[in-house]
N, C-alpha and C. Protein backbone atom coordinates (compact mmCIF):
# COMPACT_ATOMS: atom_id res chain seq x y z
N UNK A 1 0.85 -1.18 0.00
CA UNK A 1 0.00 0.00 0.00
C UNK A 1 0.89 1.24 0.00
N UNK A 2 0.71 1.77 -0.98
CA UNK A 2 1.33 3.35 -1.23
C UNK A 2 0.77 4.67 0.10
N UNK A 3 1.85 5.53 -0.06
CA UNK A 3 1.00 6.23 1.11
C UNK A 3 0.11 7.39 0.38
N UNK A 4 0.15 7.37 -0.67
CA UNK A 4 -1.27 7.76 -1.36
C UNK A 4 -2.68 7.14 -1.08
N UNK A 5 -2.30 5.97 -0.50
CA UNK A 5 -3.66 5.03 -0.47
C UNK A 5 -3.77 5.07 0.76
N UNK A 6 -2.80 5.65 2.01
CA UNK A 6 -2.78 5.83 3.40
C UNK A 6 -3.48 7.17 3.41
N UNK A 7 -2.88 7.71 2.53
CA UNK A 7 -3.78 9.30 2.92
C UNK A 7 -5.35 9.70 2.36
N UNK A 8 -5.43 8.60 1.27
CA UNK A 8 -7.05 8.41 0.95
C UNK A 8 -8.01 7.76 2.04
N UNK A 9 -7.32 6.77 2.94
CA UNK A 9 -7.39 5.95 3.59
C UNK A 9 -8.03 6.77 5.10
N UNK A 10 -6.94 7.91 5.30
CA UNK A 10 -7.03 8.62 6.26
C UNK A 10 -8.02 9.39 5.79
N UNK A 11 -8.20 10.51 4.70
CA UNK A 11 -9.08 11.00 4.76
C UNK A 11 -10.51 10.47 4.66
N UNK A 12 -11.00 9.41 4.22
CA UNK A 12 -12.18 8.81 4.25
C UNK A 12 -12.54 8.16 5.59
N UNK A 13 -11.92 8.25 6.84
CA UNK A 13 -11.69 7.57 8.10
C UNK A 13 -12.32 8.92 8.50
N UNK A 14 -11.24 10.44 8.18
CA UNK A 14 -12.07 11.61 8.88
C UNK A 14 -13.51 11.50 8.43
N UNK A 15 -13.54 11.30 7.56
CA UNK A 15 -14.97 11.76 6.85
C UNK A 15 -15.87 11.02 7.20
N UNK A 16 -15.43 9.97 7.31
CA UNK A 16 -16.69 8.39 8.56
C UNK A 16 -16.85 9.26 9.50
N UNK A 17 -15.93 9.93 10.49
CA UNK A 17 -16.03 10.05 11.59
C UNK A 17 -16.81 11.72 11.97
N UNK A 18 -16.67 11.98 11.00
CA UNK A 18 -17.49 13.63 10.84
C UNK A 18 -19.04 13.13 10.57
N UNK A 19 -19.05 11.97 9.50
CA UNK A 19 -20.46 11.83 9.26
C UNK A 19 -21.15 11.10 10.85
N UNK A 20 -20.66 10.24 11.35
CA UNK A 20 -20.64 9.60 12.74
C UNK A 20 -21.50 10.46 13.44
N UNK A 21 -20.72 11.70 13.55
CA UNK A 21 -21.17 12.88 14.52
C UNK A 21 -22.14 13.29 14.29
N UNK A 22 -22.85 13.15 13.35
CA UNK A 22 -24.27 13.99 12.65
C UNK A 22 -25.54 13.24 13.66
N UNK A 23 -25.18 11.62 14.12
CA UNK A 23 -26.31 11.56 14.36
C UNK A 23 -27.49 11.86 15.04
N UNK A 24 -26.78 12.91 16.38
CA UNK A 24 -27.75 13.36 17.21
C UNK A 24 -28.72 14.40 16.94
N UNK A 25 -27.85 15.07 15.48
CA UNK A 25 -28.89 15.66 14.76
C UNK A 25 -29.95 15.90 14.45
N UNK A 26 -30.76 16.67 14.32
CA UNK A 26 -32.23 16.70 13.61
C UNK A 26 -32.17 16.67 12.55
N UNK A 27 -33.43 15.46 11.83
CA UNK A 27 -32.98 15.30 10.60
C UNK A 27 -32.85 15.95 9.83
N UNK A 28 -33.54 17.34 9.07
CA UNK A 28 -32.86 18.29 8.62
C UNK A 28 -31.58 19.34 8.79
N UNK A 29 -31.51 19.09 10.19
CA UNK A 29 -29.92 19.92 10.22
C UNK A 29 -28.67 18.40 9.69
N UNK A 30 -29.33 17.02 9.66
CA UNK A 30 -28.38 16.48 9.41
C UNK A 30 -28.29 16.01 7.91
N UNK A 31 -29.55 16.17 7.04
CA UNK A 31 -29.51 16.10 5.83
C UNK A 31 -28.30 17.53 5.07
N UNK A 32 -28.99 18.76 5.89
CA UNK A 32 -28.45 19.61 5.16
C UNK A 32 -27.07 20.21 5.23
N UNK A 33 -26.24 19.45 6.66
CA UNK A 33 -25.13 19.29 6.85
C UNK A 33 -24.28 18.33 5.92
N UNK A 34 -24.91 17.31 5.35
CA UNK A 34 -24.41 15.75 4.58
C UNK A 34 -24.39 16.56 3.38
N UNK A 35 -25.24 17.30 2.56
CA UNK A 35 -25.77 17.88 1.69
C UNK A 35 -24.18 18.85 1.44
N UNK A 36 -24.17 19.96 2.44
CA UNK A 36 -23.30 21.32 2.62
C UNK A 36 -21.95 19.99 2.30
N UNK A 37 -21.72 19.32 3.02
CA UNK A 37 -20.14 18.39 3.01
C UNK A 37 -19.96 17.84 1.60
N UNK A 38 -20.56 16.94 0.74
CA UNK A 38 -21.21 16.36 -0.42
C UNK A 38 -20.71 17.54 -1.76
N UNK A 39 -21.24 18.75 -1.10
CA UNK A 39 -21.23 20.04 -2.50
C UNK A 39 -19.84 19.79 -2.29
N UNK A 40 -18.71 20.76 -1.01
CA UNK A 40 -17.79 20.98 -0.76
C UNK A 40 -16.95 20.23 -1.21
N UNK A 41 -16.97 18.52 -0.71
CA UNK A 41 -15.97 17.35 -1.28
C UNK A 41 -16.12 17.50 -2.86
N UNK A 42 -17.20 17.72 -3.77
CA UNK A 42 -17.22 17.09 -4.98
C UNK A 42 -16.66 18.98 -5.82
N UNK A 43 -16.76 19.87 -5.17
CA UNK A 43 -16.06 21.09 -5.66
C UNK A 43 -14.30 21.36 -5.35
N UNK A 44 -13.69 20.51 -4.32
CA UNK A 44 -12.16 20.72 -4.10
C UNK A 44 -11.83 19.05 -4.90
N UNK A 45 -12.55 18.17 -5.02
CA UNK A 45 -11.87 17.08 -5.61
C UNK A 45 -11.92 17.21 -6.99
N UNK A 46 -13.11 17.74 -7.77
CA UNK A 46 -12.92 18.18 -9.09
C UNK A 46 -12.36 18.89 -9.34
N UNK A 47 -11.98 20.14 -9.00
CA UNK A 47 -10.91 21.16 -9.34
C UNK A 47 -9.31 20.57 -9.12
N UNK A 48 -9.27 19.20 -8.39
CA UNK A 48 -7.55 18.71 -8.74
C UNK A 48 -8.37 17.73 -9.35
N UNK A 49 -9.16 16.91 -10.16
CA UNK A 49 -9.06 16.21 -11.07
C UNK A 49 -8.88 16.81 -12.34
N UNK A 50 -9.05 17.92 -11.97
CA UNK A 50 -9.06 18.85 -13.61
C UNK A 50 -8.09 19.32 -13.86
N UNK A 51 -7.27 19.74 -12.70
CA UNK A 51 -5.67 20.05 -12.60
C UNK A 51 -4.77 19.04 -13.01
N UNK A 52 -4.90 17.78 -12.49
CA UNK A 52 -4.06 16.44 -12.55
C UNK A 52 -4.35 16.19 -14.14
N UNK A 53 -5.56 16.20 -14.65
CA UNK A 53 -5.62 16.22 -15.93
C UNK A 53 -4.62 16.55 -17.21
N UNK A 54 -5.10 17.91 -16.55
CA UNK A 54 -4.30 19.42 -17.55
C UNK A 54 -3.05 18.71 -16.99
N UNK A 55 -2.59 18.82 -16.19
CA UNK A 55 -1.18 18.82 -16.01
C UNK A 55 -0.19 17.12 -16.71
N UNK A 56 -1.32 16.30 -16.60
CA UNK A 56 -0.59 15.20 -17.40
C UNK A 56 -1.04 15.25 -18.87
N UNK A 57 -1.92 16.05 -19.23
CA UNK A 57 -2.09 16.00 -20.92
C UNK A 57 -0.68 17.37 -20.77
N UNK A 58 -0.40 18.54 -20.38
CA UNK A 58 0.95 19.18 -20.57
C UNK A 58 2.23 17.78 -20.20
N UNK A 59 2.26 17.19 -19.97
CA UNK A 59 3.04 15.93 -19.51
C UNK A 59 3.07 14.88 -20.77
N UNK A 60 2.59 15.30 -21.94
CA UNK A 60 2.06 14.70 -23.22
C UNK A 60 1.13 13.25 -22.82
N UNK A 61 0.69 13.14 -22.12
CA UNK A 61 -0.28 11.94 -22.04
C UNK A 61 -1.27 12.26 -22.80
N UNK A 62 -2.08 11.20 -23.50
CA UNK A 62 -3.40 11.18 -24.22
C UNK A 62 -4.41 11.42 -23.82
N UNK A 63 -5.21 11.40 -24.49
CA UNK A 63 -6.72 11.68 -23.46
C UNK A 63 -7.22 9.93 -23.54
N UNK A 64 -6.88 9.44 -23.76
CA UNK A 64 -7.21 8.09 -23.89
C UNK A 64 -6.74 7.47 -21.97
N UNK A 65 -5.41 7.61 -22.47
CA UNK A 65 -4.73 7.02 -21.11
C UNK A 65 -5.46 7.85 -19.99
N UNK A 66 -5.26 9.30 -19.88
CA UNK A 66 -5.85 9.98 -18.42
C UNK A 66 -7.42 9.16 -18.64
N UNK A 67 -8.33 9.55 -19.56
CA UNK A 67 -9.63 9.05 -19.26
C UNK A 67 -8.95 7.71 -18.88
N UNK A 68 -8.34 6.34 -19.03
CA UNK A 68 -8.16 5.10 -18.19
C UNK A 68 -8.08 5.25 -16.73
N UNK A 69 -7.22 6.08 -16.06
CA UNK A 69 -6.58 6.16 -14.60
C UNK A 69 -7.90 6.95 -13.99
N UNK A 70 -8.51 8.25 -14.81
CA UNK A 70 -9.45 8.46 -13.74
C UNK A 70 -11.09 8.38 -14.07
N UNK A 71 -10.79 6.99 -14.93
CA UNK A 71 -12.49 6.35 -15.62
C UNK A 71 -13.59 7.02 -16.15
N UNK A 72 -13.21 8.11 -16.88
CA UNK A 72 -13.61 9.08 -17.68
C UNK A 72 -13.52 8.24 -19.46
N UNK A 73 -14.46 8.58 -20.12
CA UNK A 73 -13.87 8.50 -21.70
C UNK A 73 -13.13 9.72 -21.80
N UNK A 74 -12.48 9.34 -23.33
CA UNK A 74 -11.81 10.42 -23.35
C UNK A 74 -12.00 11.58 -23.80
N UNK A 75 -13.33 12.14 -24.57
CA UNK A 75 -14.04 12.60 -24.97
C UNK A 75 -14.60 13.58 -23.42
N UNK A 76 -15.02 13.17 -22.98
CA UNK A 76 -15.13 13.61 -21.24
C UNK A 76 -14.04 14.14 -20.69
N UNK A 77 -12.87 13.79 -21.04
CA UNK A 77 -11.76 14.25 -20.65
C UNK A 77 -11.03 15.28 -21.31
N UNK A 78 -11.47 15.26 -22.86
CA UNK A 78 -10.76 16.56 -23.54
C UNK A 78 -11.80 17.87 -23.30
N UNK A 79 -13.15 17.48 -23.25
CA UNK A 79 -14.26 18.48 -22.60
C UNK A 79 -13.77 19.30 -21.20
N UNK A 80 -13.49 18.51 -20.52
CA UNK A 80 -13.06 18.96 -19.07
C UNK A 80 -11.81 19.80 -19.07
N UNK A 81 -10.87 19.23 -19.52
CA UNK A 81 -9.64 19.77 -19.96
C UNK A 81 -9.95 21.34 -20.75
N UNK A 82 -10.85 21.09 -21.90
CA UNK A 82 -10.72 22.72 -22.48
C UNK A 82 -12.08 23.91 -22.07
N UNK A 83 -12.74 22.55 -21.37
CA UNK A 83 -13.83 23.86 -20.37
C UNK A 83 -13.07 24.73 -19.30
N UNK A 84 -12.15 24.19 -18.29
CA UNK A 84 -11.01 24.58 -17.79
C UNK A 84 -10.15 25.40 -18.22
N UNK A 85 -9.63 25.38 -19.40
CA UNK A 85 -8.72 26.30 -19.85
C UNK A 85 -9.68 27.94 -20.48
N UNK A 86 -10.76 27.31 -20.80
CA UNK A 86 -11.73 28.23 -20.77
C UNK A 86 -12.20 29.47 -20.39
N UNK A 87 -12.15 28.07 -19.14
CA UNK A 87 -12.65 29.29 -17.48
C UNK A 87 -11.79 30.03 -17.21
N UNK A 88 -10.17 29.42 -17.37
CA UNK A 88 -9.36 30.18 -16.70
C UNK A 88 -9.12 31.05 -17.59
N UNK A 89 -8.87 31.32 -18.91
CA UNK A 89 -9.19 32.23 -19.40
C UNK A 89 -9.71 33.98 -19.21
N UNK A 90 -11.03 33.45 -18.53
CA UNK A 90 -12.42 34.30 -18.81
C UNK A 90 -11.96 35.26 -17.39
N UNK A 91 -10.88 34.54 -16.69
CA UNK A 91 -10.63 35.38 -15.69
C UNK A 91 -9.77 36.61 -15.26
């Protein structure tokens, strides 16, 4: 086991243990807490999948191979890649 897979490992252990805590909750403060965590995780993990992307297609990788490693087609992956360069752009 790589310690890439220790630190995925670890962070999904915090994240058991944050969700853990919800239960004394009311169920709407604990839906909309799961909800608030859910947006947050899937907005900082996409912005480095889109980075890791870009940065291994600048690394000359294909869009074939990156769509393999992070189970994307590749078509999905050149989309992502130049919606990104896009954005950053526009800024």
């Amino acid at each position: 086991m790589g310690s890439d897979d220790l630190q995925v490992g670890d962070l999904r252990a915090e994240v058991a243990r944050f969700c853990g805590g919800l239960d004394e909750l009311t169920p709407e403060t604990r839906l909309r807490t799961v909800a608030e965590l859910r947006a947050a995780l899937d907005e900082v993990v996409d912005g480095a999948m889109v980075a890791g992307m870009t940065a291994a297609r600048g690394a000359g990788w294909g869009l074939r191979r990156i769509g393999d490693v992070v189970g994307l087609s590749h078509e999905k992956v050149r989309y992502r890649i130049a919606h990104a360069a896009g954005a950053s752009r526009e800024l």
